[in-house]
C-alpha atoms as a PDB file:
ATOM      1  CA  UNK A   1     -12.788   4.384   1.862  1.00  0.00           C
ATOM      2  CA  UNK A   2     -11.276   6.007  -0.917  1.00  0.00           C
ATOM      3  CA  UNK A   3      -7.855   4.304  -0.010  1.00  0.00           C
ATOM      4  CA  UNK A   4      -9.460   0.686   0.422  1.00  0.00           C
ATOM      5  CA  UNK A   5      -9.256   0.924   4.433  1.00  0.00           C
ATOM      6  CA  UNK A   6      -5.450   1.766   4.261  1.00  0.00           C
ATOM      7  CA  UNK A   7      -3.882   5.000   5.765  1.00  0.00           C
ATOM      8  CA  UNK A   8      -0.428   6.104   5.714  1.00  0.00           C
ATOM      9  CA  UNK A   9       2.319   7.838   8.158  1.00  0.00           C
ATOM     10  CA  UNK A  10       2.085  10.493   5.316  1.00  0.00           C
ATOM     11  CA  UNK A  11      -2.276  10.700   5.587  1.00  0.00           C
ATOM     12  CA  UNK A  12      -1.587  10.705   9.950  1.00  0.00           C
ATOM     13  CA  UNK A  13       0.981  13.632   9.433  1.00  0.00           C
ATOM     14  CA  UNK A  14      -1.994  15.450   7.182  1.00  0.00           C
ATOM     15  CA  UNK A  15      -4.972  14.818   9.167  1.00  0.00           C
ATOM     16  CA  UNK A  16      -2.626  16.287  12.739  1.00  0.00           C
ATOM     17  CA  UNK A  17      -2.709  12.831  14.429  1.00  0.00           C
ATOM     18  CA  UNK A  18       0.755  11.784  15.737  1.00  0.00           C
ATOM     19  CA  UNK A  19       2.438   8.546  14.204  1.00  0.00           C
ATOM     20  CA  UNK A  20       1.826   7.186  17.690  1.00  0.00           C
ATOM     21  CA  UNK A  21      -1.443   7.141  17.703  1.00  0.00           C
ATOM     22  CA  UNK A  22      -1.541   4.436  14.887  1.00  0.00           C
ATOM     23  CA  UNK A  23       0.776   2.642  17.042  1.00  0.00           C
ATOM     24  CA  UNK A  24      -1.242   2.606  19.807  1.00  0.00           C
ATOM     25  CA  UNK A  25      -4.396   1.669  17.597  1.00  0.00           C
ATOM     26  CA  UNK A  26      -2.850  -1.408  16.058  1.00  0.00           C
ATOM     27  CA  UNK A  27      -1.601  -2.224  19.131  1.00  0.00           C
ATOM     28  CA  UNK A  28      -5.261  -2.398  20.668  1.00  0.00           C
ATOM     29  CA  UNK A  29      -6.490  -4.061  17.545  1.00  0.00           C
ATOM     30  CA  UNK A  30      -8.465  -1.669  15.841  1.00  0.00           C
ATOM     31  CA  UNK A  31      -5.913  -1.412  13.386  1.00  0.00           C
ATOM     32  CA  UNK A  32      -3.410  -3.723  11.734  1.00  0.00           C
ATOM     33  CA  UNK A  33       0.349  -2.492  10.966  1.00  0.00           C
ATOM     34  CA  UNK A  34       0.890  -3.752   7.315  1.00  0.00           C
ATOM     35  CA  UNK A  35       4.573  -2.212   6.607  1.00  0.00           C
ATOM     36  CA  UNK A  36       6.610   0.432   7.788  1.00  0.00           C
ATOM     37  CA  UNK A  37       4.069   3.734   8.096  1.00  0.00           C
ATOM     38  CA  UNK A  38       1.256   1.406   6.454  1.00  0.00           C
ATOM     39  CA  UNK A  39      -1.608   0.607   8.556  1.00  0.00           C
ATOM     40  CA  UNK A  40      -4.687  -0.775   7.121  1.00  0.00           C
ATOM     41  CA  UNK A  41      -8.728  -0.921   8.732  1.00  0.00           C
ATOM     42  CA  UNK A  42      -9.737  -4.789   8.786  1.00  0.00           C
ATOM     43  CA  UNK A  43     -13.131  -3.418   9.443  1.00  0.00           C
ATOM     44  CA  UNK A  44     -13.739  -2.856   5.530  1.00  0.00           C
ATOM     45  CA  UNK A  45     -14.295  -5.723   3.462  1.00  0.00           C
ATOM     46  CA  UNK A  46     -11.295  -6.054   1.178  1.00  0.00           C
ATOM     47  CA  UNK A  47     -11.372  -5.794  -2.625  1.00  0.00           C
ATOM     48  CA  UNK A  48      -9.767  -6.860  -5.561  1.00  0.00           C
ATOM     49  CA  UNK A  49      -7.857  -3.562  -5.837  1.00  0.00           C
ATOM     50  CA  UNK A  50      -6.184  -3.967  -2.069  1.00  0.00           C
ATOM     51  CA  UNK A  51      -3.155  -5.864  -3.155  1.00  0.00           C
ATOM     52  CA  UNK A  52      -2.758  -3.151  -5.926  1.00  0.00           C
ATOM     53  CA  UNK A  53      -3.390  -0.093  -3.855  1.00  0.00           C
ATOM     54  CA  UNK A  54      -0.880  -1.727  -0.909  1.00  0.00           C
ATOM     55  CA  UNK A  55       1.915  -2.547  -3.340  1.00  0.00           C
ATOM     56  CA  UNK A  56       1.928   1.223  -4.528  1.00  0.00           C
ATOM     57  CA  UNK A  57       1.394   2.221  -0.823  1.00  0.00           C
ATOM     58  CA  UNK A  58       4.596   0.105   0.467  1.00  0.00           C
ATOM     59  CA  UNK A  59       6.740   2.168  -2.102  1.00  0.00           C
ATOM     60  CA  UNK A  60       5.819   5.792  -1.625  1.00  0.00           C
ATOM     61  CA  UNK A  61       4.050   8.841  -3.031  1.00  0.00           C
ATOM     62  CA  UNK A  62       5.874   8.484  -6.272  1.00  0.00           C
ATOM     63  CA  UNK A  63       5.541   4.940  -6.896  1.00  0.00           C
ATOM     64  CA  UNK A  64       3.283   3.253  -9.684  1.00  0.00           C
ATOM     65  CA  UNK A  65       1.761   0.554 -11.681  1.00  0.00           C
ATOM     66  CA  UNK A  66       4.306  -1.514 -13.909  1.00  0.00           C
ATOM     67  CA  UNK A  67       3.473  -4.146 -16.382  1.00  0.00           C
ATOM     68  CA  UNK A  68       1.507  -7.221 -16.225  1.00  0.00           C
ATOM     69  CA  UNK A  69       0.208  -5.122 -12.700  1.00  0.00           C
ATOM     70  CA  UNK A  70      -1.801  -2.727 -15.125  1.00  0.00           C
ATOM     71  CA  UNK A  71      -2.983  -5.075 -17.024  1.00  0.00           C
ATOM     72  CA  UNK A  72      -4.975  -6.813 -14.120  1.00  0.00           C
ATOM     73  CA  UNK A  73      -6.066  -3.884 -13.019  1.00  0.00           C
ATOM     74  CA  UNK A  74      -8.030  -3.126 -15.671  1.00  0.00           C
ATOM     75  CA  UNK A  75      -9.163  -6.921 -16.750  1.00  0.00           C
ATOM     76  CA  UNK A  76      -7.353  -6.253 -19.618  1.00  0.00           C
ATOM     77  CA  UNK A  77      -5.849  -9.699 -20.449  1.00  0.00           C
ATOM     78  CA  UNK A  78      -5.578 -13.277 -18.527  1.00  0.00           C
ATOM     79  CA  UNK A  79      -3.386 -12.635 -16.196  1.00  0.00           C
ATOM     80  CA  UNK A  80      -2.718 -13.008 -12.232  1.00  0.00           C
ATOM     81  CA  UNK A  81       0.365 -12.044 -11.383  1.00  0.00           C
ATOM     82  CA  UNK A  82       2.258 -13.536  -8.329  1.00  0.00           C
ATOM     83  CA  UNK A  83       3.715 -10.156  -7.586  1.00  0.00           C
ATOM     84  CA  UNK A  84       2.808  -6.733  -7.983  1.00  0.00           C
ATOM     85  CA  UNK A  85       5.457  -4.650 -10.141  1.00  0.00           C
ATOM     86  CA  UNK A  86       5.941  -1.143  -9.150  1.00  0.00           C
ATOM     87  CA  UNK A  87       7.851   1.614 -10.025  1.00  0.00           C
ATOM     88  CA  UNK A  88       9.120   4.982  -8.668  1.00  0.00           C
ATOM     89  CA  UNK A  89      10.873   7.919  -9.962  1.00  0.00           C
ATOM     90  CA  UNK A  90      13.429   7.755  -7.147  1.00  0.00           C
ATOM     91  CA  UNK A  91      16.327   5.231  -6.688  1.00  0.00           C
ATOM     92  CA  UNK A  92      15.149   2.548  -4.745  1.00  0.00           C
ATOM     93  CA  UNK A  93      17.253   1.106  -2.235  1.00  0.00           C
ATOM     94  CA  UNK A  94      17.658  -2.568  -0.766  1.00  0.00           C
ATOM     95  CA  UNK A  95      15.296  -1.353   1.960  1.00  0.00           C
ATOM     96  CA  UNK A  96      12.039  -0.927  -0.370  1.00  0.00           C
ATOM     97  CA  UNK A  97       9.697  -3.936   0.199  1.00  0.00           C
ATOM     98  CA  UNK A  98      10.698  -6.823  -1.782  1.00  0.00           C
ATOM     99  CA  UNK A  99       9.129  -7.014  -5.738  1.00  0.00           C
ATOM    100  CA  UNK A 100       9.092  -3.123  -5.763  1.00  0.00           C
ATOM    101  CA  UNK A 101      12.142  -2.110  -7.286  1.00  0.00           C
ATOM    102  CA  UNK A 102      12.035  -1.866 -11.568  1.00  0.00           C
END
């Protein structure tokens, strides 16, 4: 709940459950496969903080809120942006998900 129905290859690894396991839940439908070791529960009604929580999710532990990204988060000015900026610590390559590299 906590992570807005989404679990990670990193929270599997945690909890004991193999990374095939998610695999063979999205693959029965009781999961959906969002990115790469991102999975997310469809059975929890999605929020307005989903596309900020997946955006930081897609990029890795280190990864964070840049921006006008902040800003909507908190309702702190007029804006909607069309993508989520994030930012990491670490050098991104071309392989991070597309919008994520600052």
């Amino acid at each position: 709940m906590g992570q807005y129905g989404y679990v990670t290859a990193a929270d599997a690894r945690t909890l004991g459950i193999p990374m095939v396991e998610l695999g063979k839940l999205a693959a029965r439908g009781q999961i959906r496969h969002v990115a790469y070791g991102l999975y997310r529960f469809d059975d929890l009604p999605p929020t307005r903080y989903d596309q900020f929580f997946e955006a930081v999710a897609r990029v890795g532990d280190d990864a964070h809120l840049t921006g006008d990204a902040v800003l909507a988060l908190h309702n702190l000015a007029l804006v909607n942006p069309r993508h989520v900026r994030v930012g990491t610590t670490r050098r991104c390559a071309p392989s991070c998900p597309t919008g994520s590299r600052s």
